[in-house]
N, C-alpha and C. Protein backbone atom coordinates (compact mmCIF):
# COMPACT_ATOMS: atom_id res chain seq x y z
N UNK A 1 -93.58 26.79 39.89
CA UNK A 1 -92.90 26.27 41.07
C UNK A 1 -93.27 27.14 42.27
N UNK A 2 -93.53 26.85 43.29
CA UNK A 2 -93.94 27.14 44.44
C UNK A 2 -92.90 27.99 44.68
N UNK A 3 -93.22 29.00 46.12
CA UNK A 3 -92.47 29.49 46.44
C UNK A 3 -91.14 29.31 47.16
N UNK A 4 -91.70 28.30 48.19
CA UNK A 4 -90.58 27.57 49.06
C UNK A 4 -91.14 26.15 49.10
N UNK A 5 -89.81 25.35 48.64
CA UNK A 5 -90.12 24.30 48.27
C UNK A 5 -89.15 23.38 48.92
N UNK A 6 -88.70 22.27 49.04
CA UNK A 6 -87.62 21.69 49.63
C UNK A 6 -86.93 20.78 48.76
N UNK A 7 -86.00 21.23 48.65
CA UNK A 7 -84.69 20.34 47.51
C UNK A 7 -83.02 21.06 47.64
N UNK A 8 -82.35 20.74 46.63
CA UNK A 8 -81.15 21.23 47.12
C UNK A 8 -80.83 22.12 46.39
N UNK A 9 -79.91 22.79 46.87
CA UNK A 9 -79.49 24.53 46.68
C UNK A 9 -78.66 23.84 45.42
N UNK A 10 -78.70 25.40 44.68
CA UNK A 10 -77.71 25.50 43.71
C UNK A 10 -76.50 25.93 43.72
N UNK A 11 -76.25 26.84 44.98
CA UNK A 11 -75.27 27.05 45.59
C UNK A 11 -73.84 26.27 46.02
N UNK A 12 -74.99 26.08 46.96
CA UNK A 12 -74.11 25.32 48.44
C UNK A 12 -73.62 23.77 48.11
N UNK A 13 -74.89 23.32 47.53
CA UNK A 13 -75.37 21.94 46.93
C UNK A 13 -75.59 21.09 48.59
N UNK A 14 -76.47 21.72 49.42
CA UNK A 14 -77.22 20.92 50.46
C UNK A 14 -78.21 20.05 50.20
N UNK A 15 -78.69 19.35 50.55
CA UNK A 15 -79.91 19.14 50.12
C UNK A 15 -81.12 18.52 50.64
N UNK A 16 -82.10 18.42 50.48
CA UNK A 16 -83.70 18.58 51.50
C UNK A 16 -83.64 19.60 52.21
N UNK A 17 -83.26 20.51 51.48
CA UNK A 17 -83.63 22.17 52.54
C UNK A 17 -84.41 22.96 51.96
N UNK A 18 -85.31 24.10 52.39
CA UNK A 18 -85.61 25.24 51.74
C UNK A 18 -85.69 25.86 51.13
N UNK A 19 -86.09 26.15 50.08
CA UNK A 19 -85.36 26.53 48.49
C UNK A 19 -86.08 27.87 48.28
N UNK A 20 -85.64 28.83 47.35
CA UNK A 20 -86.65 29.72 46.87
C UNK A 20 -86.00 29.63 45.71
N UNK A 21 -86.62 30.71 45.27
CA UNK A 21 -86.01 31.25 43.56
C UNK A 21 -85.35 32.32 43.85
N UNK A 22 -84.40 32.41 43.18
CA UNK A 22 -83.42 33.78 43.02
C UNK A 22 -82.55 34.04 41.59
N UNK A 23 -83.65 35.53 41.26
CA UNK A 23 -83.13 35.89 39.88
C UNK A 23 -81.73 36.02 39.67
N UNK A 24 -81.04 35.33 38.70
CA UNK A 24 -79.63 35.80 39.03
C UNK A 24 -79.34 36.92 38.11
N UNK A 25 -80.01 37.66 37.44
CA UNK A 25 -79.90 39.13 36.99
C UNK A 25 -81.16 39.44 38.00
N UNK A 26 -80.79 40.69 39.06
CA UNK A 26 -82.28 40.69 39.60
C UNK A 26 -83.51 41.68 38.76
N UNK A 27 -84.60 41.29 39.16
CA UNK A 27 -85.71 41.95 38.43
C UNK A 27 -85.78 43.68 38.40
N UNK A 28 -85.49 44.42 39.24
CA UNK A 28 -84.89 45.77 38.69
C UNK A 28 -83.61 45.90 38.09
N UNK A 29 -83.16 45.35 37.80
CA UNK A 29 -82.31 45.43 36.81
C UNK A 29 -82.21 44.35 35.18
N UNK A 30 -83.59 44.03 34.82
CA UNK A 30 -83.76 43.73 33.67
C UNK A 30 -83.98 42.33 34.24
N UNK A 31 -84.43 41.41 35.16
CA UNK A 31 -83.92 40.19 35.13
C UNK A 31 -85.05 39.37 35.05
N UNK A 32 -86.19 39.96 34.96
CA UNK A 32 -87.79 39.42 35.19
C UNK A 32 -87.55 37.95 34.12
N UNK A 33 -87.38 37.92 32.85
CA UNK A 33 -87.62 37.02 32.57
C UNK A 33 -86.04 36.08 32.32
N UNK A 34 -85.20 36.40 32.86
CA UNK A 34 -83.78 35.88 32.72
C UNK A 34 -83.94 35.02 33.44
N UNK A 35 -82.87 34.15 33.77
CA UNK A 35 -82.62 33.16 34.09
C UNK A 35 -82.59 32.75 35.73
N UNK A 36 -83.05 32.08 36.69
CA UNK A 36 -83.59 31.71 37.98
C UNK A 36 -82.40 31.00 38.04
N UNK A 37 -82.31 30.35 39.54
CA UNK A 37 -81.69 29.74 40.28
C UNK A 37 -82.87 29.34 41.57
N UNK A 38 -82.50 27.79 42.35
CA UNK A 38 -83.31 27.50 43.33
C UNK A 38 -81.90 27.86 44.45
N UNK A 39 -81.95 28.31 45.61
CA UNK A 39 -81.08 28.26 46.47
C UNK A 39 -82.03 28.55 47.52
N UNK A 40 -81.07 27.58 49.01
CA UNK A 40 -81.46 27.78 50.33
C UNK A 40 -81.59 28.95 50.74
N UNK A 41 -82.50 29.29 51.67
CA UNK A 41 -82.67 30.47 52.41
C UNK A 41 -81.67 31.25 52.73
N UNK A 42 -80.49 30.29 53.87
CA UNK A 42 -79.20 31.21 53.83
C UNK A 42 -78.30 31.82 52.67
N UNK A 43 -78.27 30.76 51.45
CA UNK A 43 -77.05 31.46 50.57
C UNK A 43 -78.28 32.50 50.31
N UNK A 44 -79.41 32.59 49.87
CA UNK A 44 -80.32 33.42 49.12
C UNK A 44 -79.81 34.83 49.96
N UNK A 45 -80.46 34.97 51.32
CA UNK A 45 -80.01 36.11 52.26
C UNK A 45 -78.72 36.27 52.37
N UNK A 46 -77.78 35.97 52.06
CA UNK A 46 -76.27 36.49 52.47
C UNK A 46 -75.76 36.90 51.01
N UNK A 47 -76.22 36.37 49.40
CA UNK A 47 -75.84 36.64 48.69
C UNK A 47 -76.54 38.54 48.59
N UNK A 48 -77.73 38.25 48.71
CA UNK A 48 -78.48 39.68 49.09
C UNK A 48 -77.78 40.85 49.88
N UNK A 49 -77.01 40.03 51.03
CA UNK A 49 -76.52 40.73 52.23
C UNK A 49 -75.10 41.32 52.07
N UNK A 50 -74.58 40.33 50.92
CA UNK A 50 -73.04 40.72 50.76
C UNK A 50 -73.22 41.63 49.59
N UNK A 51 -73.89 41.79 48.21
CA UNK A 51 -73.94 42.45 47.16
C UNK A 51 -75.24 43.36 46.46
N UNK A 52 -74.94 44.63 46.39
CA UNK A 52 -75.89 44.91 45.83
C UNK A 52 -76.06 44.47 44.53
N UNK A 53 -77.29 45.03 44.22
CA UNK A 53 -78.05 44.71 42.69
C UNK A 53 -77.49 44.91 41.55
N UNK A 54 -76.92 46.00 41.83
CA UNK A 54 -76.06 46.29 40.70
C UNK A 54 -75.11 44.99 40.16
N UNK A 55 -73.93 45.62 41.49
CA UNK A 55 -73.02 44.40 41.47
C UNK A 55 -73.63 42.85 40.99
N UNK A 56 -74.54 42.56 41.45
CA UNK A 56 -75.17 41.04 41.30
C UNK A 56 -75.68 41.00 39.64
N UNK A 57 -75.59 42.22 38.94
CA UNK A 57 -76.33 42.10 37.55
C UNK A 57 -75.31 42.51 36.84
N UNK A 58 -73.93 42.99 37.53
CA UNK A 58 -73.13 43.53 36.24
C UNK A 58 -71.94 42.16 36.22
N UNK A 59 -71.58 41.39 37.46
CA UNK A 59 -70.39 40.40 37.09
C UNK A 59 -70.64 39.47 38.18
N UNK A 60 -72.04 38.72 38.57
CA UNK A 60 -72.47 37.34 39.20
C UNK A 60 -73.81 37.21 38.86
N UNK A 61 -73.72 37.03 37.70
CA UNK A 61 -74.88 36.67 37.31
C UNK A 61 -75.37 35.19 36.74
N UNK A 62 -74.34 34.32 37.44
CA UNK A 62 -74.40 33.44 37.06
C UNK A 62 -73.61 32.24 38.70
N UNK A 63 -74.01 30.91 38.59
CA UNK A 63 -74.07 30.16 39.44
C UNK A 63 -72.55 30.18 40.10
N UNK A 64 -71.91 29.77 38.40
CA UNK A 64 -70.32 29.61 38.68
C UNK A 64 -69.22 31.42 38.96
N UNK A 65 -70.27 32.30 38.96
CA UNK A 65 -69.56 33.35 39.32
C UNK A 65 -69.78 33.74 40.34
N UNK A 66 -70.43 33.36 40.94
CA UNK A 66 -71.18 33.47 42.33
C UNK A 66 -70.37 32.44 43.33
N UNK A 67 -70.00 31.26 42.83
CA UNK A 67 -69.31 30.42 43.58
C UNK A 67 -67.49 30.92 43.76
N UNK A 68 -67.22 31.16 42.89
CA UNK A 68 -65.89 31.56 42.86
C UNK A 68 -65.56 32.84 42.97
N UNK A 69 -66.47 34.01 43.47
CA UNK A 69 -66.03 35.07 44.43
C UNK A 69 -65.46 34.78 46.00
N UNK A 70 -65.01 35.37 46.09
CA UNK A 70 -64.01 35.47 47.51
C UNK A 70 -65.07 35.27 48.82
N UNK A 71 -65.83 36.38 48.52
CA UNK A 71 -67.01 36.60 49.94
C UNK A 71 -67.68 35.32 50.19
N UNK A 72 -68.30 34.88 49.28
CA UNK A 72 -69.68 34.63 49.42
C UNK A 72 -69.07 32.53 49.34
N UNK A 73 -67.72 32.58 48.79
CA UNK A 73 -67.05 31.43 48.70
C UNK A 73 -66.76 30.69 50.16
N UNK A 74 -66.26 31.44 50.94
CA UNK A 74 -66.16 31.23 52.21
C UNK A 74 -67.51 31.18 53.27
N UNK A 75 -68.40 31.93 52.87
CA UNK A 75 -69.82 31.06 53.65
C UNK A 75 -70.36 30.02 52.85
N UNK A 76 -69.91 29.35 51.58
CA UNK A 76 -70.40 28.25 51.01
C UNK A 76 -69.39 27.01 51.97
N UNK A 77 -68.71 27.16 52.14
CA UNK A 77 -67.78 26.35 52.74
C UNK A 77 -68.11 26.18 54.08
N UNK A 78 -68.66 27.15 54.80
CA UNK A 78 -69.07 26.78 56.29
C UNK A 78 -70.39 26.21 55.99
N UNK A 79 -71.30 27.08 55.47
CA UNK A 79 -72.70 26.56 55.44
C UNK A 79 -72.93 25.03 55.19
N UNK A 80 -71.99 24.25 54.05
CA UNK A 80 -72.06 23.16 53.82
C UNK A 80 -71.84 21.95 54.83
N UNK A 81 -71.45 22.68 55.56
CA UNK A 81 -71.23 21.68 57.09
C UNK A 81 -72.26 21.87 58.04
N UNK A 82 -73.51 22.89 58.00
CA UNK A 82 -74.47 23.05 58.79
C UNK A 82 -75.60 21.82 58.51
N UNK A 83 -76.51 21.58 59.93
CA UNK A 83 -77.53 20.98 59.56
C UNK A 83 -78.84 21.94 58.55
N UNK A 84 -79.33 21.25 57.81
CA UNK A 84 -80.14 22.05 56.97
C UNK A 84 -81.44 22.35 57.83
N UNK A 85 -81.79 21.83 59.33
CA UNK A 85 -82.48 23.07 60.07
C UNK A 85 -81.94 23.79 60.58
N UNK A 86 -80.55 23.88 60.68
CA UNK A 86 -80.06 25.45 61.14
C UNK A 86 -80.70 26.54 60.73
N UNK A 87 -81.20 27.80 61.87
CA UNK A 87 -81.53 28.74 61.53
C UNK A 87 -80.21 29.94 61.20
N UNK A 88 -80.12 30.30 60.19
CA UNK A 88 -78.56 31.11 60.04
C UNK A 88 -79.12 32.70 60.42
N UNK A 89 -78.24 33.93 61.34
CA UNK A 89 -78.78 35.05 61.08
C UNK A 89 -78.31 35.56 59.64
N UNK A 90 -78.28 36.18 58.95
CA UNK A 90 -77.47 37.32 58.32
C UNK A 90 -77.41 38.42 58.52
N UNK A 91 -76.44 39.19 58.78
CA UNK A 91 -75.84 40.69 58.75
C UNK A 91 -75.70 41.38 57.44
N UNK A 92 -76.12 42.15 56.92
CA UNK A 92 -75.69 43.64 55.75
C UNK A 92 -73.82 42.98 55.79
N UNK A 93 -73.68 43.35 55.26
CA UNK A 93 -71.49 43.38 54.85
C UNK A 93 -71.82 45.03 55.14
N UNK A 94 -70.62 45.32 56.19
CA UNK A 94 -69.91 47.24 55.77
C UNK A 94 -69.50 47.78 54.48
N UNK A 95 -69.04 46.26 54.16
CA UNK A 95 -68.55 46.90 52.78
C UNK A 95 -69.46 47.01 51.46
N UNK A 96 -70.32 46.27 51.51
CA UNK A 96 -71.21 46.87 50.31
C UNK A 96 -72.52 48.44 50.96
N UNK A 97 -71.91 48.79 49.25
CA UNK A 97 -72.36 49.99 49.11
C UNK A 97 -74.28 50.32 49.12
């Protein structure tokens, strides 16, 4: 599968947008051949932006744990109302370490 491709997020569930792959154990932390996810550009960068690696490999490592965290629940909810050419910025979170 290509790198960026256009279909709908696994996330957000938009769809005809931007897609990449995103390890959901990431690859320094064991995830090379684990299990993928396609998601839009924005959830991809804000899930990045809100959690480190760690965190993302020890308890969201998965679609439905990722959806039902607090943070990252509340930009699924706005994002889903954006047009899918919106350009989104993302910011780092203060609070991750």
């Amino acid at each position: 599968m290509p790198k960026n491709v256009h279909g709908k997020c696994e996330l957000c569930g938009r769809e005809n947008v931007e897609t990449t792959i995103h390890h959901l154990t990431p690859k320094e932390m064991g995830g090379t051949f684990k299990p993928t996810s396609s998601l839009c550009l924005p959830c991809h960068k804000q899930i990045h932006a809100l959690y480190t690696n760690e965190e993302l490999a020890a308890r969201l490592n998965t679609i439905r744990l990722l959806r039902e965290d607090e943070k990252i629940n509340k930009f699924i909810k706005w994002i889903r109302k954006q047009p899918a050419t919106r350009l989104i910025r993302t910011r780092k979170s203060r609070e991750r370490k």
